[in-house]
C-alpha atoms as a PDB file:
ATOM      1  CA  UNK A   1    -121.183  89.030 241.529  1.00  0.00           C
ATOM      2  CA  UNK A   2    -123.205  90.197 238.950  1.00  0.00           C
ATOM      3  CA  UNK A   3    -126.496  88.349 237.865  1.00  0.00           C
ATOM      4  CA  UNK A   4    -126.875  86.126 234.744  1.00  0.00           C
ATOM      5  CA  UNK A   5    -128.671  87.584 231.292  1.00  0.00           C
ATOM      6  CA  UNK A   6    -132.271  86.069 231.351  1.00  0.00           C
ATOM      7  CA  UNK A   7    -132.977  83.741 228.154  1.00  0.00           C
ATOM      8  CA  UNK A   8    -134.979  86.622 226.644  1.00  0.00           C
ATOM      9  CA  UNK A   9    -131.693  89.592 226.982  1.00  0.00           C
ATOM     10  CA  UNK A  10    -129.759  89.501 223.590  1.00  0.00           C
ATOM     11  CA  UNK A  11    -126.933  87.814 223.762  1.00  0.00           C
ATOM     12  CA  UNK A  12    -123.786  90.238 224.296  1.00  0.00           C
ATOM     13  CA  UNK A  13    -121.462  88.501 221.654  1.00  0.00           C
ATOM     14  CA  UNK A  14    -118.241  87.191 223.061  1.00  0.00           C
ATOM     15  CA  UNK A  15    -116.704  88.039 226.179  1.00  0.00           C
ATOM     16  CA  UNK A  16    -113.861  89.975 226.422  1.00  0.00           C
ATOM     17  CA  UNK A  17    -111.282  86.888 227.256  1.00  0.00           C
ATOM     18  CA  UNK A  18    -113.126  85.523 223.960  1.00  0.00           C
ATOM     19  CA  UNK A  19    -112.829  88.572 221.902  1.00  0.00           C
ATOM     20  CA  UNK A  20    -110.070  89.376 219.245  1.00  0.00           C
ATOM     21  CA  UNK A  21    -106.743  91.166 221.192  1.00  0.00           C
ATOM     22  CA  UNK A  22    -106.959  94.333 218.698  1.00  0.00           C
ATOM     23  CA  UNK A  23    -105.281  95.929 221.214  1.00  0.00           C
ATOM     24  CA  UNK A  24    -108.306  97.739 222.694  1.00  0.00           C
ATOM     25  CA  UNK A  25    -108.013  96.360 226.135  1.00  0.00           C
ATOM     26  CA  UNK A  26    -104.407  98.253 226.747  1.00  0.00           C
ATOM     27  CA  UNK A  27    -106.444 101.661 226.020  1.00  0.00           C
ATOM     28  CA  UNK A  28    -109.316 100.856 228.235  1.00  0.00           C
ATOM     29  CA  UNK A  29    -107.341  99.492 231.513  1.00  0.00           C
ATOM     30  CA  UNK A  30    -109.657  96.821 233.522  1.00  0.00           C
ATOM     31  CA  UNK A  31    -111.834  96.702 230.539  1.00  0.00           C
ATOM     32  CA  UNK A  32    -112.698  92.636 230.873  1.00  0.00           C
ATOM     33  CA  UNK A  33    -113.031  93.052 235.231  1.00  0.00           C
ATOM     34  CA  UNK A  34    -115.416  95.802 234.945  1.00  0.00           C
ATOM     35  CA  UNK A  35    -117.476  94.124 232.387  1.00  0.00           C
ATOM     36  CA  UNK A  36    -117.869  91.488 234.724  1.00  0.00           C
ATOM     37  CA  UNK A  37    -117.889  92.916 238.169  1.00  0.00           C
ATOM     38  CA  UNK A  38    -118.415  96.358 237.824  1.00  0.00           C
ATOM     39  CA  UNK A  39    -120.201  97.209 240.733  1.00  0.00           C
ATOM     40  CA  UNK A  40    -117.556  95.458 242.964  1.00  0.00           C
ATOM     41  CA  UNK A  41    -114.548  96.310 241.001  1.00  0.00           C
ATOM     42  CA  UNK A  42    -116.151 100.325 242.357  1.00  0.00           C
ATOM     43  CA  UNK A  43    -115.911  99.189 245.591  1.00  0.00           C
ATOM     44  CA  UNK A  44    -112.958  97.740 245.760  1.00  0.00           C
ATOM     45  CA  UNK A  45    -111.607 100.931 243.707  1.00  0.00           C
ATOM     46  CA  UNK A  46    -112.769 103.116 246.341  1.00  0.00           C
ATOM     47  CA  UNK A  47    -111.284 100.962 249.384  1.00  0.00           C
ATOM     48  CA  UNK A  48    -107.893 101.016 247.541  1.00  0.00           C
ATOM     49  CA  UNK A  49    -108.389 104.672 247.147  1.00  0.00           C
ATOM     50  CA  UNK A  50    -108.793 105.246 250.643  1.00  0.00           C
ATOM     51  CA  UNK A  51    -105.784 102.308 251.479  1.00  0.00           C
ATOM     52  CA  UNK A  52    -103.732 105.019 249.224  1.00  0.00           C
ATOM     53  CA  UNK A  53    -104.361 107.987 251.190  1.00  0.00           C
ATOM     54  CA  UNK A  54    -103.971 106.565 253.970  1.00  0.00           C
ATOM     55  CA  UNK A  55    -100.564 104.649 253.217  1.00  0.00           C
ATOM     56  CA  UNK A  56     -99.551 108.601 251.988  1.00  0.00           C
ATOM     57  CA  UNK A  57     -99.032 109.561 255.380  1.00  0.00           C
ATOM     58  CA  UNK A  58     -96.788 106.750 256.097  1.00  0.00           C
ATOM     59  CA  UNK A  59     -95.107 106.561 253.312  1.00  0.00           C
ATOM     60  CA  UNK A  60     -92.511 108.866 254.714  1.00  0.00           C
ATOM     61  CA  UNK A  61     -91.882 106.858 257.539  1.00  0.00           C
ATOM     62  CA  UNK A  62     -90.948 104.149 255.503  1.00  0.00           C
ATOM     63  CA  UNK A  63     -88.074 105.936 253.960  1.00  0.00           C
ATOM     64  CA  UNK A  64     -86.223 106.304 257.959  1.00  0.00           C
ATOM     65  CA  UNK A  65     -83.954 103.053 258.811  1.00  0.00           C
ATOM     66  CA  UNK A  66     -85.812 100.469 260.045  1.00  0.00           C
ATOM     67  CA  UNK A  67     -86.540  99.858 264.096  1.00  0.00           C
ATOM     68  CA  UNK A  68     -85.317  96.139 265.515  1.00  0.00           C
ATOM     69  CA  UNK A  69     -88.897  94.984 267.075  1.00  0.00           C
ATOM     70  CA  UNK A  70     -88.806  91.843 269.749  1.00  0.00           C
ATOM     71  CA  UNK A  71     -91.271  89.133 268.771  1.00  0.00           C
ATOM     72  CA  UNK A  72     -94.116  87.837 270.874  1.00  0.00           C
ATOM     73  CA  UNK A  73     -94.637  86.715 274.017  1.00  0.00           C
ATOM     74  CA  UNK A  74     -93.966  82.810 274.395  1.00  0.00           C
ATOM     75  CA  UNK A  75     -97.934  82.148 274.079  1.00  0.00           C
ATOM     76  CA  UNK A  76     -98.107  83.743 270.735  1.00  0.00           C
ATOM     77  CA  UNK A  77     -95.085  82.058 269.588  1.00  0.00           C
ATOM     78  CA  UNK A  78     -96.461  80.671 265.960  1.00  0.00           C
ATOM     79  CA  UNK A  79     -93.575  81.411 263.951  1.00  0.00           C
ATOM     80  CA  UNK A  80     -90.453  80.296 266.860  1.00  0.00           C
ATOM     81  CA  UNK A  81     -88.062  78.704 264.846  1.00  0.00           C
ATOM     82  CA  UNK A  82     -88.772  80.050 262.000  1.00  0.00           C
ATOM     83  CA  UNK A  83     -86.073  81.538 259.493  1.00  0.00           C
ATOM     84  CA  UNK A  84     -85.627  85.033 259.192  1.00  0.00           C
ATOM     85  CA  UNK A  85     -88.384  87.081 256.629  1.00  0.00           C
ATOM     86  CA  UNK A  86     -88.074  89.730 254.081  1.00  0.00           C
ATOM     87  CA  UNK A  87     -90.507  91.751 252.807  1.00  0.00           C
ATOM     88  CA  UNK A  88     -89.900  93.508 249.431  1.00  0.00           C
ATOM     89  CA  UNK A  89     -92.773  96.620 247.965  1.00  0.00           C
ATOM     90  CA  UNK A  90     -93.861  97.053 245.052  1.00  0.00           C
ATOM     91  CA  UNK A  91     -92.937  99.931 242.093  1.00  0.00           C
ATOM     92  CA  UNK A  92     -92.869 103.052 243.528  1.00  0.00           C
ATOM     93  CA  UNK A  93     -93.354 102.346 247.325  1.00  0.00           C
ATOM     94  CA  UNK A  94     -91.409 101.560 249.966  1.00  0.00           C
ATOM     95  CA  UNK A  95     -91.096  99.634 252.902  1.00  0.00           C
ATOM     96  CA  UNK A  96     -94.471 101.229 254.820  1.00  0.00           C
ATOM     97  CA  UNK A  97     -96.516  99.136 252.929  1.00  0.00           C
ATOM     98  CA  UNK A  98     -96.016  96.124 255.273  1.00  0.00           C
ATOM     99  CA  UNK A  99     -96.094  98.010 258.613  1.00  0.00           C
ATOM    100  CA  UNK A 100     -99.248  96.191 259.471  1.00  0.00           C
ATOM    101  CA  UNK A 101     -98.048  92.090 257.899  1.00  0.00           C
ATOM    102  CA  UNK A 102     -94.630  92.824 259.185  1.00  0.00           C
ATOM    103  CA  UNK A 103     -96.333  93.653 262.880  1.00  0.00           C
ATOM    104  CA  UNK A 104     -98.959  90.475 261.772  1.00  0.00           C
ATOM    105  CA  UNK A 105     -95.783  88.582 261.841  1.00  0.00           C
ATOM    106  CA  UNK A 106     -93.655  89.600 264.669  1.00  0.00           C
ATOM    107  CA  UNK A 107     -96.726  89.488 267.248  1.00  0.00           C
ATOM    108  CA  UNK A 108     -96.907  85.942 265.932  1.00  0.00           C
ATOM    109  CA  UNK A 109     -93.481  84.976 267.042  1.00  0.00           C
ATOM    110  CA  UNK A 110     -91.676  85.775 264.091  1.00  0.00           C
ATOM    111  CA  UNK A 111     -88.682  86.873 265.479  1.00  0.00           C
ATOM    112  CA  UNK A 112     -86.322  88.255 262.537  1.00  0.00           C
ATOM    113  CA  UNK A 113     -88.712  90.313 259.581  1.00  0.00           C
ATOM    114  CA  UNK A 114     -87.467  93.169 257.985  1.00  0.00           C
ATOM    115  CA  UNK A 115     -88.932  95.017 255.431  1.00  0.00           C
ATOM    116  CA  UNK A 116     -86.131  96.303 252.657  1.00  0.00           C
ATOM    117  CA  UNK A 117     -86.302  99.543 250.009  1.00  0.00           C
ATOM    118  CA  UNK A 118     -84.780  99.061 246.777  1.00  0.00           C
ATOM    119  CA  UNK A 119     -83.993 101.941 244.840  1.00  0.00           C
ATOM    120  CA  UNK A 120     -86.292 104.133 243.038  1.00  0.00           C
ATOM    121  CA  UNK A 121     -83.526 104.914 240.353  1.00  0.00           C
ATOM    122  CA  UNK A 122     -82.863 101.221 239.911  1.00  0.00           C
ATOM    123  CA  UNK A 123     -84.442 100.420 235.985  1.00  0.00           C
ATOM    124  CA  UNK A 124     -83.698  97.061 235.959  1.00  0.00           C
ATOM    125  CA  UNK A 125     -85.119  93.868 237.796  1.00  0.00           C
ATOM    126  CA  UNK A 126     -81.677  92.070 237.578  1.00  0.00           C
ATOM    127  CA  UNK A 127     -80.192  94.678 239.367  1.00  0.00           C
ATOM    128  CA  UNK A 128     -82.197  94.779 242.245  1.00  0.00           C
ATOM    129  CA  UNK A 129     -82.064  91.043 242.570  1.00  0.00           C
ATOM    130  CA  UNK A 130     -78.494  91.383 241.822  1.00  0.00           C
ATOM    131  CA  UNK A 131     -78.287  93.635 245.661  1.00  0.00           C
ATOM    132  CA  UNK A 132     -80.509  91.486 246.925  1.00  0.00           C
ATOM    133  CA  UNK A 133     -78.391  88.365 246.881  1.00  0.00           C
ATOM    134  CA  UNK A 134     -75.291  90.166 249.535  1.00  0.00           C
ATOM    135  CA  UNK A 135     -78.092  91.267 251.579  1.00  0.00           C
ATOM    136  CA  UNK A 136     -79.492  87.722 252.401  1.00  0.00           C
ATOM    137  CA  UNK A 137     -76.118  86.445 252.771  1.00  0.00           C
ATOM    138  CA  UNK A 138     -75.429  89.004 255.538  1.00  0.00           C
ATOM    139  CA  UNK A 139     -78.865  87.960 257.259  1.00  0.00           C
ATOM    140  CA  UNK A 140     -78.180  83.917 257.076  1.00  0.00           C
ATOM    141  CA  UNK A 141     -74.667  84.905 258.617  1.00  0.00           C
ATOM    142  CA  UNK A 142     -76.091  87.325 261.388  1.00  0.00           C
ATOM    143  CA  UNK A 143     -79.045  85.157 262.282  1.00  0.00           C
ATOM    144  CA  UNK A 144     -77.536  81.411 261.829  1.00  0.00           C
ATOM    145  CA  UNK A 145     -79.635  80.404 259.248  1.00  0.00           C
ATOM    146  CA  UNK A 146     -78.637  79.201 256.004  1.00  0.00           C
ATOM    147  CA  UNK A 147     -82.362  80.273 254.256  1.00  0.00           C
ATOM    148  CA  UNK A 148     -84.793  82.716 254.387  1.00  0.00           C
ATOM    149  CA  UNK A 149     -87.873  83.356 253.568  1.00  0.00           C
ATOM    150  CA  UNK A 150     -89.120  86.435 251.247  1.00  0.00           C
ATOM    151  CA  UNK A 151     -92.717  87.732 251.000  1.00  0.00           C
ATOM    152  CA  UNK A 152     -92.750  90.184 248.123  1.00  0.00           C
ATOM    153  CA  UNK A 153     -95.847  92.670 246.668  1.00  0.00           C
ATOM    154  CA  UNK A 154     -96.667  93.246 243.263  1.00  0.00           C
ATOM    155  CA  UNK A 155     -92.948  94.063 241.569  1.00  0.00           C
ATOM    156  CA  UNK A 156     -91.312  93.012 244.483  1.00  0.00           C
ATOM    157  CA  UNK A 157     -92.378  89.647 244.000  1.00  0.00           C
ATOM    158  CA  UNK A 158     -90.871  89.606 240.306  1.00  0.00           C
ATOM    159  CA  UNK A 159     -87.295  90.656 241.992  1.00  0.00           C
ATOM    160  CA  UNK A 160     -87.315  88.048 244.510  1.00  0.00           C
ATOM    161  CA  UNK A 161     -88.292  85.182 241.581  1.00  0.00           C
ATOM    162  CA  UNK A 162     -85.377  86.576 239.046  1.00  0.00           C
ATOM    163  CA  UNK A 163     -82.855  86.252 242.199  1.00  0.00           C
ATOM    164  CA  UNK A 164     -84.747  82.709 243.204  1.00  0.00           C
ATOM    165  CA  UNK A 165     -84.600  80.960 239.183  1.00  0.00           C
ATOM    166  CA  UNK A 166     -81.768  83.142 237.800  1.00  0.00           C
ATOM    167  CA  UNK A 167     -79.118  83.844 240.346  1.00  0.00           C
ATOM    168  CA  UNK A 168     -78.726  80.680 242.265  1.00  0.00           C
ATOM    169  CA  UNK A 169     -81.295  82.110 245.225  1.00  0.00           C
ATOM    170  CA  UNK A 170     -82.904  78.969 245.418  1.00  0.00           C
ATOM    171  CA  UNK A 171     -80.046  78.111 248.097  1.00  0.00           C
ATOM    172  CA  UNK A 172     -81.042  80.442 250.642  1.00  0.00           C
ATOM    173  CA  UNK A 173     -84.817  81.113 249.812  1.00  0.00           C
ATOM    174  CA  UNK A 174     -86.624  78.486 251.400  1.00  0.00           C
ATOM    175  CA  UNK A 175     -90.047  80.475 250.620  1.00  0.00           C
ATOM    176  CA  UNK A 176     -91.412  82.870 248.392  1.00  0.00           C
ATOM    177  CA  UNK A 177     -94.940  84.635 248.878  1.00  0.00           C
ATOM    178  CA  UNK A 178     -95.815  87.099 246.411  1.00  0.00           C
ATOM    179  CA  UNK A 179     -99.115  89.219 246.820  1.00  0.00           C
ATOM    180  CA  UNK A 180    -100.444  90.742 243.084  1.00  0.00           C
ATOM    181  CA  UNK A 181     -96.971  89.973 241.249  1.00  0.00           C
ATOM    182  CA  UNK A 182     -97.644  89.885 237.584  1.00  0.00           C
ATOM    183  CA  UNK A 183     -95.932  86.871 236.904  1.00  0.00           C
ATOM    184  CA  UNK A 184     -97.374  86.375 233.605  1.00  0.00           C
ATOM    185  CA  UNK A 185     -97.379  90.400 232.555  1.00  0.00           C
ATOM    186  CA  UNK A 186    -100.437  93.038 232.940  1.00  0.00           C
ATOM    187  CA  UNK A 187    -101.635  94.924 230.023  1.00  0.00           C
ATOM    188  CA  UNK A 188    -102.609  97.507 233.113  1.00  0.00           C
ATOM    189  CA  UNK A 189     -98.963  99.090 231.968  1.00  0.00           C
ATOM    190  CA  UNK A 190     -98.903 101.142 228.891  1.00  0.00           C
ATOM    191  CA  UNK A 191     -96.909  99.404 226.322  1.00  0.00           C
ATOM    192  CA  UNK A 192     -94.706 103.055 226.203  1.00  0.00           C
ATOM    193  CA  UNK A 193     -94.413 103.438 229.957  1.00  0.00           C
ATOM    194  CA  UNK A 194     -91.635 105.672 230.784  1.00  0.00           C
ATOM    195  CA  UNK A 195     -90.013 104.108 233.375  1.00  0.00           C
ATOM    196  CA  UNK A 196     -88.553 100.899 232.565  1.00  0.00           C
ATOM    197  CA  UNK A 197     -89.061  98.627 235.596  1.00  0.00           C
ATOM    198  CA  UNK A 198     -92.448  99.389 234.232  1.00  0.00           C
ATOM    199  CA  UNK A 199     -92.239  98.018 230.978  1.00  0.00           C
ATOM    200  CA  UNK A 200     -90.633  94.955 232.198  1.00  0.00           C
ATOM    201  CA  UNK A 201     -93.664  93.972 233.877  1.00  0.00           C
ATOM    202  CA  UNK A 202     -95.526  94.228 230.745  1.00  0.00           C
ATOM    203  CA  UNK A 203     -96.213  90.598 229.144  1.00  0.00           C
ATOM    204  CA  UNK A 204     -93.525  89.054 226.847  1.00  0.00           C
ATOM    205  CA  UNK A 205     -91.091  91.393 228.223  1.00  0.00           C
ATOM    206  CA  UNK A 206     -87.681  89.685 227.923  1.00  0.00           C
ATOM    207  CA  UNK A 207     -87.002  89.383 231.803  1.00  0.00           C
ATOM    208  CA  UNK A 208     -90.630  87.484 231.993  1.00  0.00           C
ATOM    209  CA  UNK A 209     -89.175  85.389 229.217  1.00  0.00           C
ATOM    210  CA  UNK A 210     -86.378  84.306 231.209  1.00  0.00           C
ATOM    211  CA  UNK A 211     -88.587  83.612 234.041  1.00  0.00           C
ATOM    212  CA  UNK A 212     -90.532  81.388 232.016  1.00  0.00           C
ATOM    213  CA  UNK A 213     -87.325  79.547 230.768  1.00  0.00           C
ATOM    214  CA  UNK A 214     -86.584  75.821 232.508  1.00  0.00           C
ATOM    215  CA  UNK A 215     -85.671  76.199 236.115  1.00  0.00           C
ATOM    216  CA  UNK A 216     -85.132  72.186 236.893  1.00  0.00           C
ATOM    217  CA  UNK A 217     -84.165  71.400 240.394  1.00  0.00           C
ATOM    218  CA  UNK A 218     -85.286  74.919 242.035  1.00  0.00           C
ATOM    219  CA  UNK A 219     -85.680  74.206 245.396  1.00  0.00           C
ATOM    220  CA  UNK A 220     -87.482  76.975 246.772  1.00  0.00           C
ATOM    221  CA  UNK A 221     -91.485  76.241 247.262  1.00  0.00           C
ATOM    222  CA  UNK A 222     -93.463  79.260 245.855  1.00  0.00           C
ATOM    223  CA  UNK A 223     -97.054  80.492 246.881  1.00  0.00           C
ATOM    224  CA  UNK A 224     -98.907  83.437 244.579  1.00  0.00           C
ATOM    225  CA  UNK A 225    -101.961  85.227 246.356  1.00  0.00           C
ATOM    226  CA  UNK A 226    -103.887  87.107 243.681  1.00  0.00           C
ATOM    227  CA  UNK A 227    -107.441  88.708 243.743  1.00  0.00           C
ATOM    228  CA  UNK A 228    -109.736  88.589 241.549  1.00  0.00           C
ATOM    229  CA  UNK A 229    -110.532  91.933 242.079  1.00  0.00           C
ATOM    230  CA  UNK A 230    -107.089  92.888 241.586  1.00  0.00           C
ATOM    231  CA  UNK A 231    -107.183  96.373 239.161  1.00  0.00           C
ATOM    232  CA  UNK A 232    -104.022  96.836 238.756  1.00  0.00           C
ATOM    233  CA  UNK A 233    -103.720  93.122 236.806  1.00  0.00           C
ATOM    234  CA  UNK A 234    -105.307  92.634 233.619  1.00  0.00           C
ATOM    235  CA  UNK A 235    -106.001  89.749 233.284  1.00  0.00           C
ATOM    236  CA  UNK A 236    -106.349  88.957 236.836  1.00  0.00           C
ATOM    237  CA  UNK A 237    -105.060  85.575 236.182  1.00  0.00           C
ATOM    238  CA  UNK A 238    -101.636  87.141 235.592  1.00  0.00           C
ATOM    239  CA  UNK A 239    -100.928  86.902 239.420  1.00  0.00           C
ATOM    240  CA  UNK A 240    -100.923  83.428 239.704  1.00  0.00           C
ATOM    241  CA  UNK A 241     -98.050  81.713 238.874  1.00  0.00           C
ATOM    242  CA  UNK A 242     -97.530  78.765 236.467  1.00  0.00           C
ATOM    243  CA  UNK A 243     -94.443  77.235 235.743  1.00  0.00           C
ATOM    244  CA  UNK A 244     -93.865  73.411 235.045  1.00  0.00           C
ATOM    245  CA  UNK A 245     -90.541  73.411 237.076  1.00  0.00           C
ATOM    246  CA  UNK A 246     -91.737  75.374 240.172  1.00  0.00           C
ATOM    247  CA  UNK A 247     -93.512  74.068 243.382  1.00  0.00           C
ATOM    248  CA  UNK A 248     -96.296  76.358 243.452  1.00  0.00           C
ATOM    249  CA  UNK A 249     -99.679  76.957 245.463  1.00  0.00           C
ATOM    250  CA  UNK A 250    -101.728  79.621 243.638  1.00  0.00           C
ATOM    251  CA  UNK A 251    -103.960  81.136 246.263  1.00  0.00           C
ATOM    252  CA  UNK A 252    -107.205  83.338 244.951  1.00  0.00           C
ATOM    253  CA  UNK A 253    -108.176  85.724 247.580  1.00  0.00           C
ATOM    254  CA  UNK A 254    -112.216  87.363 246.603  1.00  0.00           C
ATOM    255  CA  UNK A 255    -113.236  90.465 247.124  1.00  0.00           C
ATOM    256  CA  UNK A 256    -110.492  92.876 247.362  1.00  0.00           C
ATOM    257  CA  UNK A 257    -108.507  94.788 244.895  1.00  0.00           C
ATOM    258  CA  UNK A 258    -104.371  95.150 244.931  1.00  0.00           C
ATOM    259  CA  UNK A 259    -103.294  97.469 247.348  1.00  0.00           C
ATOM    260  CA  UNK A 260    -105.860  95.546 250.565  1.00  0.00           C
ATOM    261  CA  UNK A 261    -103.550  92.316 249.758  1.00  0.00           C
ATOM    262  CA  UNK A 262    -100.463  93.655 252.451  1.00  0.00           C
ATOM    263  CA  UNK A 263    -102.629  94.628 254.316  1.00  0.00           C
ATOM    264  CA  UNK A 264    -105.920  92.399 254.899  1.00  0.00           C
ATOM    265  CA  UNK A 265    -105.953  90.073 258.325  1.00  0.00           C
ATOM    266  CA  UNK A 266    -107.187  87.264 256.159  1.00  0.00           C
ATOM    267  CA  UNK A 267    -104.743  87.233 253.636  1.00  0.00           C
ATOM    268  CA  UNK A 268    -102.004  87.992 256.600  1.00  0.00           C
ATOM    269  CA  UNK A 269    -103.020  84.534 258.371  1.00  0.00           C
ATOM    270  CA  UNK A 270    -102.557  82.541 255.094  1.00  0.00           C
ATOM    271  CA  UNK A 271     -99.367  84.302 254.797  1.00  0.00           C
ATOM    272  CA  UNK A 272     -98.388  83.149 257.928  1.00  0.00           C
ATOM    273  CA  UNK A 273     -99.467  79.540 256.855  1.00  0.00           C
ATOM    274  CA  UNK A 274     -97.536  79.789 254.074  1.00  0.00           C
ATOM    275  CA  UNK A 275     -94.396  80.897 255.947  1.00  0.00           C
ATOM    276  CA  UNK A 276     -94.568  77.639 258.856  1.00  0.00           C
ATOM    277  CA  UNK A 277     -93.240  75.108 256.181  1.00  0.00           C
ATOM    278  CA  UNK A 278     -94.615  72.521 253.945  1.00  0.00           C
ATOM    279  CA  UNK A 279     -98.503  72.192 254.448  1.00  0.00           C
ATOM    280  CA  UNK A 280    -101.596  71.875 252.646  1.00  0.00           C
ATOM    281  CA  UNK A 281    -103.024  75.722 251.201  1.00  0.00           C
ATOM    282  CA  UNK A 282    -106.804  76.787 250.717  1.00  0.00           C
ATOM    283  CA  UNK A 283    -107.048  77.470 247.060  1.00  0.00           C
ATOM    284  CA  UNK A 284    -109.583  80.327 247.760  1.00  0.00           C
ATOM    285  CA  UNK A 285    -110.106  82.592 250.580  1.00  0.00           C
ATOM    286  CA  UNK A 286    -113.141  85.532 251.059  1.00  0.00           C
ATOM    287  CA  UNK A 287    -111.599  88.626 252.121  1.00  0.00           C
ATOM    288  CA  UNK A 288    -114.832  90.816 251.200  1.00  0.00           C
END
């Protein structure tokens, strides 16, 4: 973290999350995070630079269908019982980026996770919710359960909320992680972005307005994992999820930046904890 101004450095004036919104900050993306933790944020920018390339090579293997994996062995059996788990990537990915939670999960006894692609035409987040609902109903019929559970990264956590508060999911998702989901909006995403799945992730957007709307009686129990370190969400805060009708546990994870969150062991065993049922969550984790 960086170190305090002695009493005899001028003072800097107001901080960016005190400063006037002249719109600035949307021209300068992580303006505010690398005022504060610039040397980290560099780090961290570098790690998820290297995450990238690697995660390149195999992205294409996340566009084949998807192998059926056995679980663990009996010893490891963590997650027996548990219902079955989807994972859903974020804008412009695909499935690959859970290879290593979704084998976190299955050599932990999780016996049914599958990792789903939505469409890289699809410009709307109702409409992949929309497919998402058939899809779940064909897992709860094939596996015997009547719920699921969904982890989701980034956008993917948006999708599974809009089918969760505005499609009636609440039935069958028992669950929902998300990992860097910009529940409340990033200015990181130009306010003219081309593609609109993009802009809807930008704040006030009207789908984040109906996620904000009353959801009374949602049944589902939510927890958000964002980083404080997290580039691609400014603010950071926007990750964590507040919403008086929701049960939610926000979970901060320190130290690493958005693309390490799928993929860290640390923030995979929380995961996991989240996933085992109702249970007291750490409100912080160090994943430096």
């Amino acid at each position: 973290m960086a170190a305090q101004s002695s009493e005899s450095e001028p003072d800097p004036g107001p901080t960016p999350r005190d400063a006037p919104d002249d719109g600035r900050r949307d021209r300068i993306p992580g303006h505010a995070l690398w005022g504060r933790h610039g040397a980290e944020l560099a780090k961290v920018a570098a790690i998820d630079l290297a995450l990238f390339a690697g995660h390149l090579l195999l992205y294409p293997t996340g566009m084949l269908p998807e192998r059926a994996a056995q679980g663990a062995p009996p010893a490891e059996r963590e997650g027996h019982g548990q219902p079955p788990v989807l994972l859903l990537h974020g804008f412009v990915d695909n499935r690959s980026a859970f290879a290593l939670l979704r084998r976190s999960l299955l050599r932990h006894g999780w016996t049914r996770v599958q990792a789903l692609n939505y469409s890289p035409l699809t410009g709307d987040i109702r409409t992949a919710a929309a497919m998402l609902g058939p899809h779940i109903e064909r897992v709860c019929a094939e596996s015997g359960h009547e719920r699921v559970d969904i982890v989701g990264h980034s956008l993917g956590g948006l999708v599974a909320r809009y089918y969760i508060q505005r499609l009636g999911g609440d039935a069958r998702v028992r669950t929902l992680v998300t990992m860097g989901t910009p529940h409340a909006g990033t200015r990181a995403v130009p306010a003219l972005a081309p593609h609109p799945l993009a802009r809807q992730m930008r704040p006030g957007s009207p789908v984040l307005a109906e996620l904000a709307a009353p959801a009374p009686g949602c049944r589902t129990r939510f927890a958000a994992f964002w980083s404080d370190l997290d580039e691609f969400m400014i603010p950071v805060e926007s990750a964590r999820l507040e919403h008086p009708d929701l049960s939610v546990d926000n979970i901060q994870v320190r130290g690493i930046g958005h693309l390490a969150l799928p993929v860290h062991g640390s923030v995979a065993a929380e995961v996991r904890r989240a996933l085992s049922g109702p249970g007291p969550l750490p409100a912080a984790i160090d994943a430096a």
